[in-house]
PDB file of N, CA and C in Angstrom:
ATOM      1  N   UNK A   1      72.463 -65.012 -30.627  1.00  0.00           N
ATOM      2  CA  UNK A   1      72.520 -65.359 -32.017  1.00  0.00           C
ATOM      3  C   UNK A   1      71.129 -65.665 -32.558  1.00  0.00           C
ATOM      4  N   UNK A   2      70.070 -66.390 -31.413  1.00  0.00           N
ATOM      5  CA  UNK A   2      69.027 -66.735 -32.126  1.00  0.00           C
ATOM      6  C   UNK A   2      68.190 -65.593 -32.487  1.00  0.00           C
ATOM      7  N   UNK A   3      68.394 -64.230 -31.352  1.00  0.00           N
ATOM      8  CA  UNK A   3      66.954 -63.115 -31.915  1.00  0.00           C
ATOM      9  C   UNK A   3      68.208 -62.392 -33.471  1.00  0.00           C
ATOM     10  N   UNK A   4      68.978 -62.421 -33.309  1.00  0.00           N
ATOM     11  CA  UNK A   4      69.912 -61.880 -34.986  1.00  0.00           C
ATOM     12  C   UNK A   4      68.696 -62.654 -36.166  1.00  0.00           C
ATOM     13  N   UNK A   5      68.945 -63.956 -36.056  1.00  0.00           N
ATOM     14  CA  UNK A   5      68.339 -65.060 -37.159  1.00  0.00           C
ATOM     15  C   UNK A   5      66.799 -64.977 -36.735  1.00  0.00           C
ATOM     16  N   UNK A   6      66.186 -64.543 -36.050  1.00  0.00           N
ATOM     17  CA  UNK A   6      64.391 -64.010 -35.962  1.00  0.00           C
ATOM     18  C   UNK A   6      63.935 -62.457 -36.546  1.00  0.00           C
ATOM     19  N   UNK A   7      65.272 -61.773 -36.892  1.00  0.00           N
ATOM     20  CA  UNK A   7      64.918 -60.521 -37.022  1.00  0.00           C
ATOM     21  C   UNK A   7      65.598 -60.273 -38.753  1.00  0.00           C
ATOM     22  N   UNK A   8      65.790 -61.444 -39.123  1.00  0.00           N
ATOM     23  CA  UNK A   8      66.411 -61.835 -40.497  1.00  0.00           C
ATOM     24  C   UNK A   8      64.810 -61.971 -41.634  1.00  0.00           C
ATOM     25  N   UNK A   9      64.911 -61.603 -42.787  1.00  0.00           N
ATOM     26  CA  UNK A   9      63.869 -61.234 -43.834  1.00  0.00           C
ATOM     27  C   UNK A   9      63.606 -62.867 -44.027  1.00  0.00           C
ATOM     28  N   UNK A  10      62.648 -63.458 -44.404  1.00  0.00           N
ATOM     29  CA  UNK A  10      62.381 -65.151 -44.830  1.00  0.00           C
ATOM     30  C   UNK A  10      62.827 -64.846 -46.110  1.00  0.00           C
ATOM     31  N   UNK A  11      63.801 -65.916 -46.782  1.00  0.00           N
ATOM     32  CA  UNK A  11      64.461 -66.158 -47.557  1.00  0.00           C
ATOM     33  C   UNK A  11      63.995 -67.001 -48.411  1.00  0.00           C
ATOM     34  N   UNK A  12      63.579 -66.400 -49.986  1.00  0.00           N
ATOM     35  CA  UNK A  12      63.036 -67.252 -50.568  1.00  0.00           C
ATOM     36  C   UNK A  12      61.762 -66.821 -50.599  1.00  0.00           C
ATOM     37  N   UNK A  13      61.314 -65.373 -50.148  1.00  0.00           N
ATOM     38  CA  UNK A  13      59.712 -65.384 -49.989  1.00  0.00           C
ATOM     39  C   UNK A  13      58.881 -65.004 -51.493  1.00  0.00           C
ATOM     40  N   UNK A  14      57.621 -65.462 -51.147  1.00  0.00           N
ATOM     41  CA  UNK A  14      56.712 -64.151 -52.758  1.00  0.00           C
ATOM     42  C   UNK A  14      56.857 -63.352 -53.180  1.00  0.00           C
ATOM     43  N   UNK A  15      57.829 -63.324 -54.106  1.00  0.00           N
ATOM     44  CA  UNK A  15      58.411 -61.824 -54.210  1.00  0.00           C
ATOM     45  C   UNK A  15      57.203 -61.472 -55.518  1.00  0.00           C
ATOM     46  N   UNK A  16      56.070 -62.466 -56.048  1.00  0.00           N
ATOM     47  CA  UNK A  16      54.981 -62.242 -56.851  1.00  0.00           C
ATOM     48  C   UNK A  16      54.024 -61.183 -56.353  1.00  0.00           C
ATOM     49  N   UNK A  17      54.082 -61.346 -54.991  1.00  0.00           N
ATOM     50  CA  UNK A  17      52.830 -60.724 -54.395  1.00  0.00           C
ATOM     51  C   UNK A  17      53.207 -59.592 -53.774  1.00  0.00           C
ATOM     52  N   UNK A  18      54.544 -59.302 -53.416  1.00  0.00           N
ATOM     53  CA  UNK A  18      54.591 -57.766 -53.144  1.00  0.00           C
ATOM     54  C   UNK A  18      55.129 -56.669 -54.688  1.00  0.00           C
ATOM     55  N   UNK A  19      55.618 -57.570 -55.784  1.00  0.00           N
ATOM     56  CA  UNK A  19      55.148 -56.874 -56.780  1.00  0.00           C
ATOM     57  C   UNK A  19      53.519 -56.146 -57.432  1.00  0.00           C
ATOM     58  N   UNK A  20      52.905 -57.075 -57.087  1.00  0.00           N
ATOM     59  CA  UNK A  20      51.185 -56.892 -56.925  1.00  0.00           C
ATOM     60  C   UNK A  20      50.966 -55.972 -56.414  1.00  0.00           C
ATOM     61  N   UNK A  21      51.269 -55.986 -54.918  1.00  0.00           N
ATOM     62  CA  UNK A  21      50.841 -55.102 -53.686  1.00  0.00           C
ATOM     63  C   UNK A  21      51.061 -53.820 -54.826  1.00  0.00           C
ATOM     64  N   UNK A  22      52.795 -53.690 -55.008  1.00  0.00           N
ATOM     65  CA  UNK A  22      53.260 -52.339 -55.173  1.00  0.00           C
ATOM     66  C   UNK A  22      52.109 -51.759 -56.691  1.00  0.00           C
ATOM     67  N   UNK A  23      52.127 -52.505 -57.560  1.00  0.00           N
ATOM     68  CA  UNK A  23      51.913 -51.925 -58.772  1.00  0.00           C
ATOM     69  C   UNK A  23      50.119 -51.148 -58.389  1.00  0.00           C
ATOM     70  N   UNK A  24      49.473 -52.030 -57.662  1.00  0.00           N
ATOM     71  CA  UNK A  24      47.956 -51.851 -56.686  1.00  0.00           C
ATOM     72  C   UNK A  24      47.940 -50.630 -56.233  1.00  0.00           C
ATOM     73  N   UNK A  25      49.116 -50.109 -55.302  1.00  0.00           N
ATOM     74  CA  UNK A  25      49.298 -49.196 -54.858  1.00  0.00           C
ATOM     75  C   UNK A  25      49.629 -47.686 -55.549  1.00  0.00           C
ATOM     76  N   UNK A  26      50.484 -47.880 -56.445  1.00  0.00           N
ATOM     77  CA  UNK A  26      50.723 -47.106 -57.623  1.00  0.00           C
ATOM     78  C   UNK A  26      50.028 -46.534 -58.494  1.00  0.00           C
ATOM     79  N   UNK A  27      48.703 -47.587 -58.656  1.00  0.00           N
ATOM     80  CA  UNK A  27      47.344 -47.367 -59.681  1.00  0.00           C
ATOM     81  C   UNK A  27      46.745 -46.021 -58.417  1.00  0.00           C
ATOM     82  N   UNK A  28      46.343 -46.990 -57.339  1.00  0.00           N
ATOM     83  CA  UNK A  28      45.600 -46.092 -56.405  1.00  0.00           C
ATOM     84  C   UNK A  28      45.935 -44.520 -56.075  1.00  0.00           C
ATOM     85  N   UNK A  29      47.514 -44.879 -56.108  1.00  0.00           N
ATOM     86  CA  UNK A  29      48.206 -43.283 -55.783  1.00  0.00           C
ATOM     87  C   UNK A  29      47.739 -42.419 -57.682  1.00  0.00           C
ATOM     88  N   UNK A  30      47.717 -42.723 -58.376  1.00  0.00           N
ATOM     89  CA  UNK A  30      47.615 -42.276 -59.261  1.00  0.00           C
ATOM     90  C   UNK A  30      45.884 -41.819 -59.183  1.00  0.00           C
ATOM     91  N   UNK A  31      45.119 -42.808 -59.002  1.00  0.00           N
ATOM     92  CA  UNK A  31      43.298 -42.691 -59.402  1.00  0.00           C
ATOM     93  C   UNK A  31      43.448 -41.439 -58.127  1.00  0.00           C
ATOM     94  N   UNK A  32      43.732 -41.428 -57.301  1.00  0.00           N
ATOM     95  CA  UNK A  32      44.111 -39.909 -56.191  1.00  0.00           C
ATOM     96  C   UNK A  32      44.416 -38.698 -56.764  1.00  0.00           C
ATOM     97  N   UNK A  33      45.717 -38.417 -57.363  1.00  0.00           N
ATOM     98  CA  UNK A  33      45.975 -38.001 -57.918  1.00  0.00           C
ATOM     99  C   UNK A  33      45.417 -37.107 -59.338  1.00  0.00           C
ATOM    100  N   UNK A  34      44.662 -38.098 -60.205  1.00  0.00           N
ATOM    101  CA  UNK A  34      43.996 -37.553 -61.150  1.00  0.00           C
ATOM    102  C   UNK A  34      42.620 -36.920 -60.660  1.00  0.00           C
ATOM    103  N   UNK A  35      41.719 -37.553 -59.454  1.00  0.00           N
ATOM    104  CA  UNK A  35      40.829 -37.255 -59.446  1.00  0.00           C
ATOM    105  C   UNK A  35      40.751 -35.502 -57.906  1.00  0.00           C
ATOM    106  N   UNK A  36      41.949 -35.421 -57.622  1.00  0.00           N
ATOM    107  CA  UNK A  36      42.138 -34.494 -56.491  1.00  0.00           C
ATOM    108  C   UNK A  36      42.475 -33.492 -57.480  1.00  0.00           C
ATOM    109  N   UNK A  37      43.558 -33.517 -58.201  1.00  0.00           N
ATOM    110  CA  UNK A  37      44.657 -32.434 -59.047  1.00  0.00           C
ATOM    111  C   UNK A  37      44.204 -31.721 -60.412  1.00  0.00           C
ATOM    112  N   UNK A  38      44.018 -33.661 -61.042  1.00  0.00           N
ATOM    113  CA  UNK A  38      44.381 -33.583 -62.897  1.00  0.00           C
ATOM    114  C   UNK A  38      42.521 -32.957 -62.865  1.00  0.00           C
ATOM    115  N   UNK A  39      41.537 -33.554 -62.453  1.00  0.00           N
ATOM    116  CA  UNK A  39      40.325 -32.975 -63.061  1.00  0.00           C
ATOM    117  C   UNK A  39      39.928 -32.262 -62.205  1.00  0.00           C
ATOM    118  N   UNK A  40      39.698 -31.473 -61.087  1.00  0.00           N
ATOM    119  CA  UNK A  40      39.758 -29.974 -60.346  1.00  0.00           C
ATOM    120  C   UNK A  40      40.399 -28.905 -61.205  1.00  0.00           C
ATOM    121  N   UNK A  41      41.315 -29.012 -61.953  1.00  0.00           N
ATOM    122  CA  UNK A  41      42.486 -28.265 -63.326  1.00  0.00           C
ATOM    123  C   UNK A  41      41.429 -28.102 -64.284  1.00  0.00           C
ATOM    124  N   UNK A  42      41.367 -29.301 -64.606  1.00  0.00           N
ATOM    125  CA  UNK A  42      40.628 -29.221 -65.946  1.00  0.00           C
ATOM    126  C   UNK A  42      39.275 -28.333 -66.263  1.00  0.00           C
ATOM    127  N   UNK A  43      38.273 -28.972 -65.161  1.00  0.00           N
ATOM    128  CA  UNK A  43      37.190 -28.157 -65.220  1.00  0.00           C
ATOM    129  C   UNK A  43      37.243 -26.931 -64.939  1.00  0.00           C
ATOM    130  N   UNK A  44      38.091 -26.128 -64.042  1.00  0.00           N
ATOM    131  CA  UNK A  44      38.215 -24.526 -63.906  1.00  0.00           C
ATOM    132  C   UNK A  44      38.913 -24.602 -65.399  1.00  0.00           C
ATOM    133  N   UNK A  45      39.741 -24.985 -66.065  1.00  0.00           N
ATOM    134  CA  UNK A  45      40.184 -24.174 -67.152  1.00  0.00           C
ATOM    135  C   UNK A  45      39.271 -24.095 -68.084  1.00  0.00           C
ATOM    136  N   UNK A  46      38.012 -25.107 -68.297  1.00  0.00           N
ATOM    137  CA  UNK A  46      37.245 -25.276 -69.015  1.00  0.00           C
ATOM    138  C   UNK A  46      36.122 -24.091 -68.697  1.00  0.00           C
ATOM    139  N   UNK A  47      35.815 -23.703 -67.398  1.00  0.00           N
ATOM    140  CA  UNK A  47      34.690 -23.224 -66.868  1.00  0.00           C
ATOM    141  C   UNK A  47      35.676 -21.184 -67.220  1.00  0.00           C
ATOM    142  N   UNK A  48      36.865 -20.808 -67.227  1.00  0.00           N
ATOM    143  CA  UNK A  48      37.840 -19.894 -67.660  1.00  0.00           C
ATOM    144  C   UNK A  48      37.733 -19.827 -69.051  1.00  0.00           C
ATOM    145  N   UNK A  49      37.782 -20.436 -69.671  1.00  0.00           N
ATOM    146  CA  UNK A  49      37.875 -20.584 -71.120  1.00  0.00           C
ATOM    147  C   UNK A  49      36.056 -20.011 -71.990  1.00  0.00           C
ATOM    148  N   UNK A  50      35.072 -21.079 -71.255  1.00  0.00           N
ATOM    149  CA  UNK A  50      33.707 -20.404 -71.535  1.00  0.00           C
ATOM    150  C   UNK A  50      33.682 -19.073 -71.234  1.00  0.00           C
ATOM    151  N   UNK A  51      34.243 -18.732 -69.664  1.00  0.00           N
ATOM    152  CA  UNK A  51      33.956 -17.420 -69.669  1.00  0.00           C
ATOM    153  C   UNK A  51      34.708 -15.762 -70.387  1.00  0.00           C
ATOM    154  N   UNK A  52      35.764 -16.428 -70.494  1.00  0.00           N
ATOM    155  CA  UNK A  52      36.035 -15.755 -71.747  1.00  0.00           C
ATOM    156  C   UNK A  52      35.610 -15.653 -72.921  1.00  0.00           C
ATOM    157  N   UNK A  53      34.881 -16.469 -73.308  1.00  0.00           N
ATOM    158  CA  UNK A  53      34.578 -16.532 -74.488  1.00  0.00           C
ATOM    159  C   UNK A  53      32.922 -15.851 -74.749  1.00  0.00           C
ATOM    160  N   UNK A  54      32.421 -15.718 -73.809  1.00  0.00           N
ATOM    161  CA  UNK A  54      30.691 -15.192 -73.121  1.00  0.00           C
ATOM    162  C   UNK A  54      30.890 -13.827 -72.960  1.00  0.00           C
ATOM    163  N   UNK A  55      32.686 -13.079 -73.149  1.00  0.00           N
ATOM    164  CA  UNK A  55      32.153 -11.682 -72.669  1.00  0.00           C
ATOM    165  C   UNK A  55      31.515 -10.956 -73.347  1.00  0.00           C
ATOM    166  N   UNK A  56      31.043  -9.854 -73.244  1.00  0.00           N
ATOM    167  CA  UNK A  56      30.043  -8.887 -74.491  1.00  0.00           C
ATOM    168  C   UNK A  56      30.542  -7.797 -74.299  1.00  0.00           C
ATOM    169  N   UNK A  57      30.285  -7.048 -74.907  1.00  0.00           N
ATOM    170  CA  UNK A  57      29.982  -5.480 -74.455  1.00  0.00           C
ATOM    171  C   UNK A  57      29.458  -4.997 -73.596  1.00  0.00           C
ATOM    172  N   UNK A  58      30.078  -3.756 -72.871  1.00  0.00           N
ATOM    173  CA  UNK A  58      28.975  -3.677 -71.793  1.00  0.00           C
ATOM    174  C   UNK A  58      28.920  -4.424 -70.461  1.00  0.00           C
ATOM    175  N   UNK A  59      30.028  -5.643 -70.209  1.00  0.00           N
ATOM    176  CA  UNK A  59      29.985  -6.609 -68.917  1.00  0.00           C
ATOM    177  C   UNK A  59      30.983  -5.698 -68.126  1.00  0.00           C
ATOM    178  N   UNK A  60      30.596  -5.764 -66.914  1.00  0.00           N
ATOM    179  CA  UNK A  60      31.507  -5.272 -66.083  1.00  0.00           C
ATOM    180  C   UNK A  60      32.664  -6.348 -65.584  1.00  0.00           C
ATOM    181  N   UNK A  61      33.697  -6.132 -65.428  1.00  0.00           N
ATOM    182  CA  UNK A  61      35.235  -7.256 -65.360  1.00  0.00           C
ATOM    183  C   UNK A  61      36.151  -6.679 -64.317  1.00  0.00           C
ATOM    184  N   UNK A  62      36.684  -7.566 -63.885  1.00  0.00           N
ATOM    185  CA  UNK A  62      37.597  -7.541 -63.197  1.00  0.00           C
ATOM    186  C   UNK A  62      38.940  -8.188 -63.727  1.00  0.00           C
ATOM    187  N   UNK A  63      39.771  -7.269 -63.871  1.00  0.00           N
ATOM    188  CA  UNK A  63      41.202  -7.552 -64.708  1.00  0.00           C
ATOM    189  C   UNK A  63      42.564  -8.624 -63.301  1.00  0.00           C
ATOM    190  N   UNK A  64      43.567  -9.440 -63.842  1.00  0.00           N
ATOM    191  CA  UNK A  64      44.006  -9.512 -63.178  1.00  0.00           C
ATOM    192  C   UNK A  64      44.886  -9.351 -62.215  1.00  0.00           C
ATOM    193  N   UNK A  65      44.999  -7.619 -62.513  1.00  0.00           N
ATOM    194  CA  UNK A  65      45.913  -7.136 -61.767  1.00  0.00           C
ATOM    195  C   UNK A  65      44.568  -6.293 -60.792  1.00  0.00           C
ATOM    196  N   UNK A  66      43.838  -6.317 -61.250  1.00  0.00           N
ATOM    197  CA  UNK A  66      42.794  -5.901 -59.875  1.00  0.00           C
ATOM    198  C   UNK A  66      42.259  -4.629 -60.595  1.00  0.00           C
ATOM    199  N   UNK A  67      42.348  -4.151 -61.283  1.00  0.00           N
ATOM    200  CA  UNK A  67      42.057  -2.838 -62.421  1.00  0.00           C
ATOM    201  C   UNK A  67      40.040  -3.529 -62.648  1.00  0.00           C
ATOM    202  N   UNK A  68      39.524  -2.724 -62.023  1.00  0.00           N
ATOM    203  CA  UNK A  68      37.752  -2.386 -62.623  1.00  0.00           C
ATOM    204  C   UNK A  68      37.348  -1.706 -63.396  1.00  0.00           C
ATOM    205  N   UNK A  69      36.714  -2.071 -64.706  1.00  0.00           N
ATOM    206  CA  UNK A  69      36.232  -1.538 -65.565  1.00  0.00           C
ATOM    207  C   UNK A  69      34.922  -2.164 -66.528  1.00  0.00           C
ATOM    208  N   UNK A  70      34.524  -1.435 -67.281  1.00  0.00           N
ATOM    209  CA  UNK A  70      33.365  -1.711 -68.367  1.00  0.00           C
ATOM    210  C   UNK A  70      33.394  -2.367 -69.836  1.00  0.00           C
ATOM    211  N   UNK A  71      33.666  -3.492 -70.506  1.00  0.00           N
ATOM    212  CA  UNK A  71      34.296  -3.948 -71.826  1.00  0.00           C
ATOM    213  C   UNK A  71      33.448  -2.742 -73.012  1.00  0.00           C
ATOM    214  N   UNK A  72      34.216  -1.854 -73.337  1.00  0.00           N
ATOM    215  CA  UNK A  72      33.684  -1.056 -74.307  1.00  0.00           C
ATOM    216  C   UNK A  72      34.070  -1.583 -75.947  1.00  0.00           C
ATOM    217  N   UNK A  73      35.059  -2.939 -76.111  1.00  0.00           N
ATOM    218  CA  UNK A  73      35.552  -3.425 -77.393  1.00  0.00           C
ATOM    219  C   UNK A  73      36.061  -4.840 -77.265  1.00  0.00           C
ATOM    220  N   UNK A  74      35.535  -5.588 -78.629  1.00  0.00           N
ATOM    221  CA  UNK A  74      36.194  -7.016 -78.098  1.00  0.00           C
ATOM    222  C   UNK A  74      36.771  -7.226 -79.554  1.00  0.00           C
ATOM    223  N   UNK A  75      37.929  -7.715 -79.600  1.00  0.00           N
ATOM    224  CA  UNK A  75      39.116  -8.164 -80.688  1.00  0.00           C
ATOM    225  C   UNK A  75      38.689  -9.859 -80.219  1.00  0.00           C
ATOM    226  N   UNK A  76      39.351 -10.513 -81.448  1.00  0.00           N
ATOM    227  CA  UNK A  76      39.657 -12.068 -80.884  1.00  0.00           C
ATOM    228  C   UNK A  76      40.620 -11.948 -80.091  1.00  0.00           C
ATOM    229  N   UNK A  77      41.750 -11.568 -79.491  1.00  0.00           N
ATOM    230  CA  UNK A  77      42.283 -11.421 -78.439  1.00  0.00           C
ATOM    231  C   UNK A  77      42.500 -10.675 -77.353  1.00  0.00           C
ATOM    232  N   UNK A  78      41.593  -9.654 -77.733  1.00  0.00           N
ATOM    233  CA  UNK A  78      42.027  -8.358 -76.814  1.00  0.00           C
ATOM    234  C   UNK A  78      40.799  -7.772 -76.439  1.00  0.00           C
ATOM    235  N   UNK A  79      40.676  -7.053 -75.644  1.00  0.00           N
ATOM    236  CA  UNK A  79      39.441  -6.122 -75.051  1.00  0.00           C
ATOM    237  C   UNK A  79      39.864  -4.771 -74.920  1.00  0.00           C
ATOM    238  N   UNK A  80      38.673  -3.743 -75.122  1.00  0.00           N
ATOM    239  CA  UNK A  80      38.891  -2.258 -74.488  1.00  0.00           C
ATOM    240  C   UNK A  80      38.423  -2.096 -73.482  1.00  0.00           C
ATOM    241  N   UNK A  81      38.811  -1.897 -72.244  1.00  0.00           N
ATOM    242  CA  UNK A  81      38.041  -1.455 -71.047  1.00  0.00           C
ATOM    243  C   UNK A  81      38.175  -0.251 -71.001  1.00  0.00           C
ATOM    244  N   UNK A  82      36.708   0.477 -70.585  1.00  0.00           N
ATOM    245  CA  UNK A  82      36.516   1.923 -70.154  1.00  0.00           C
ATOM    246  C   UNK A  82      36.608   1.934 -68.726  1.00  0.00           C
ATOM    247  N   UNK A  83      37.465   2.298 -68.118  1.00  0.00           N
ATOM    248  CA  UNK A  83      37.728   2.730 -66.588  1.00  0.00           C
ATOM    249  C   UNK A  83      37.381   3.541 -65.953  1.00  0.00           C
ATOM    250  N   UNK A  84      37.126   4.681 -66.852  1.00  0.00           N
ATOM    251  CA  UNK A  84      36.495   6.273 -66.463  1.00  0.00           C
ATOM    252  C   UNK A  84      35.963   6.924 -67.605  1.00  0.00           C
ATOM    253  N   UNK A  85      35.567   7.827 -67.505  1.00  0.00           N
ATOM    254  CA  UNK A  85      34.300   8.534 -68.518  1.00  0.00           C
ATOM    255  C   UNK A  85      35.777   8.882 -69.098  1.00  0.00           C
ATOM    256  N   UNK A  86      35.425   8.642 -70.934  1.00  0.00           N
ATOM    257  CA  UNK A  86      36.598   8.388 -72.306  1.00  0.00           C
ATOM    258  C   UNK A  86      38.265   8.035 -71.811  1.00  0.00           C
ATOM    259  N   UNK A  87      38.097   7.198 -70.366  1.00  0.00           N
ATOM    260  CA  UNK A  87      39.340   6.506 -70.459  1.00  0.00           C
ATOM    261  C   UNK A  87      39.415   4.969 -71.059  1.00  0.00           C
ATOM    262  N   UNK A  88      39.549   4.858 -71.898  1.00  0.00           N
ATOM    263  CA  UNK A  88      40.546   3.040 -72.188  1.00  0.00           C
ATOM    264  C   UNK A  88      41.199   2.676 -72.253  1.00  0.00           C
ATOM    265  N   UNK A  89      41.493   1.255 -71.916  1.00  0.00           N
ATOM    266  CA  UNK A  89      42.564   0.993 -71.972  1.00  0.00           C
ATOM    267  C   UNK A  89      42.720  -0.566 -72.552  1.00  0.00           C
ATOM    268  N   UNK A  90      43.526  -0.921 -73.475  1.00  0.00           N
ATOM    269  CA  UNK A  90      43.185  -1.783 -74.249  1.00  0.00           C
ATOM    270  C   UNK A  90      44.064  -3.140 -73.320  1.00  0.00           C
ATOM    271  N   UNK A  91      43.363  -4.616 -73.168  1.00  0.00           N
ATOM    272  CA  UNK A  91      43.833  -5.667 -72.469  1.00  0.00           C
ATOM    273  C   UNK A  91      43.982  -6.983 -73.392  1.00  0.00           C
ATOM    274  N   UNK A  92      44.627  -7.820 -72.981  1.00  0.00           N
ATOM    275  CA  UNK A  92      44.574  -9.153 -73.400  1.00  0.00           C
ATOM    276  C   UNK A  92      43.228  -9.767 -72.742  1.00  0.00           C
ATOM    277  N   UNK A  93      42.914 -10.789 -73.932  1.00  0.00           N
ATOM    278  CA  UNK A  93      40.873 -10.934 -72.957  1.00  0.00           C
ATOM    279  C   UNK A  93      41.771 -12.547 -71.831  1.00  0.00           C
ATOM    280  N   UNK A  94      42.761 -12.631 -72.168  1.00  0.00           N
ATOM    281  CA  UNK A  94      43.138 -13.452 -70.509  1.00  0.00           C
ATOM    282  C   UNK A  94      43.577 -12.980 -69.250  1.00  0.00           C
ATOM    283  N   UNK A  95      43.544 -11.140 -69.323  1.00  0.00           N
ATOM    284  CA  UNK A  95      43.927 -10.408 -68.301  1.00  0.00           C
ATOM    285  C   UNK A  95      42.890 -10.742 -67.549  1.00  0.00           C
ATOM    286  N   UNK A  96      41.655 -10.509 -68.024  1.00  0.00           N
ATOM    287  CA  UNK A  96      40.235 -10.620 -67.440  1.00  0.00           C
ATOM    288  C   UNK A  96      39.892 -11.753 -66.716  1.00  0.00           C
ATOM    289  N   UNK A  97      39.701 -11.716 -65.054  1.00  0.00           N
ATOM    290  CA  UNK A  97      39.985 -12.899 -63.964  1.00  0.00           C
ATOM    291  C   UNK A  97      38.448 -13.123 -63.560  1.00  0.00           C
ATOM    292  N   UNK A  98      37.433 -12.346 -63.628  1.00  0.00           N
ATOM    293  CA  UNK A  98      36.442 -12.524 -63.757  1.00  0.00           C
ATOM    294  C   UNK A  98      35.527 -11.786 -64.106  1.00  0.00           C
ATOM    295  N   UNK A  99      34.014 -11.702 -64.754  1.00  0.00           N
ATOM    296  CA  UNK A  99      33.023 -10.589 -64.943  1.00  0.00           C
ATOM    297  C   UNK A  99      32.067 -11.080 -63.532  1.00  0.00           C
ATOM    298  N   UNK A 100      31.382  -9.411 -63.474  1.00  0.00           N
ATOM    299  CA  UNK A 100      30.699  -8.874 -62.233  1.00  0.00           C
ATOM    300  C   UNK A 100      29.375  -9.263 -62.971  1.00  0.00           C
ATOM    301  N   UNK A 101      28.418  -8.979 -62.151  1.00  0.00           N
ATOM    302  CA  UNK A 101      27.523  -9.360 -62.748  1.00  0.00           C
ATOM    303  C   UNK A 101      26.566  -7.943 -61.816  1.00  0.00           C
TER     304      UNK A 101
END
């Protein structure tokens, strides 16, 4: 009977300070979280976004279905890529996954 009543929770304990603990813990899992996930996100979309916005004429690109070509036209949303001598083909400028340099 006595190890039952040694293996029993103390009754009546701080229940102040493992609220603390938890909310401590929660912040921390979060400052993890934002700084592993939320801003690694951010800055590639930011560093995606410039580079879309930098293409010219004339850059060589890589589309995201894997399609290589030359930007022969730029719309506010769209691009012409030349693929082959007088082939184009007209894209969304977010198809475009990266320019070659």
């Amino acid at each position: 009977m006595e190890s039952l009543l040694a293996m029993a929770p103390p009754s009546g304990g701080d229940s102040s300070g493992n609220l603390v603990s938890t909310i401590i813990m929660f912040g921390a899992i979060f400052v993890i979280f934002y700084f592993m996930i939320i801003r690694p996100q951010q800055k590639r979309s930011k560093e995606r976004t410039k580079m879309l916005s930098n293409i010219e004429k004339g850059d060589k690109v890589v589309t995201s279905g894997g399609l290589h070509g030359t930007i022969a036209g730029l719309d506010e949303k769209t691009v012409l890529l030349e693929v082959h001598d007088k082939l184009k083909l007209k894209f969304d400028r977010s198809a475009i996954s990266q320019v070659l340099k």
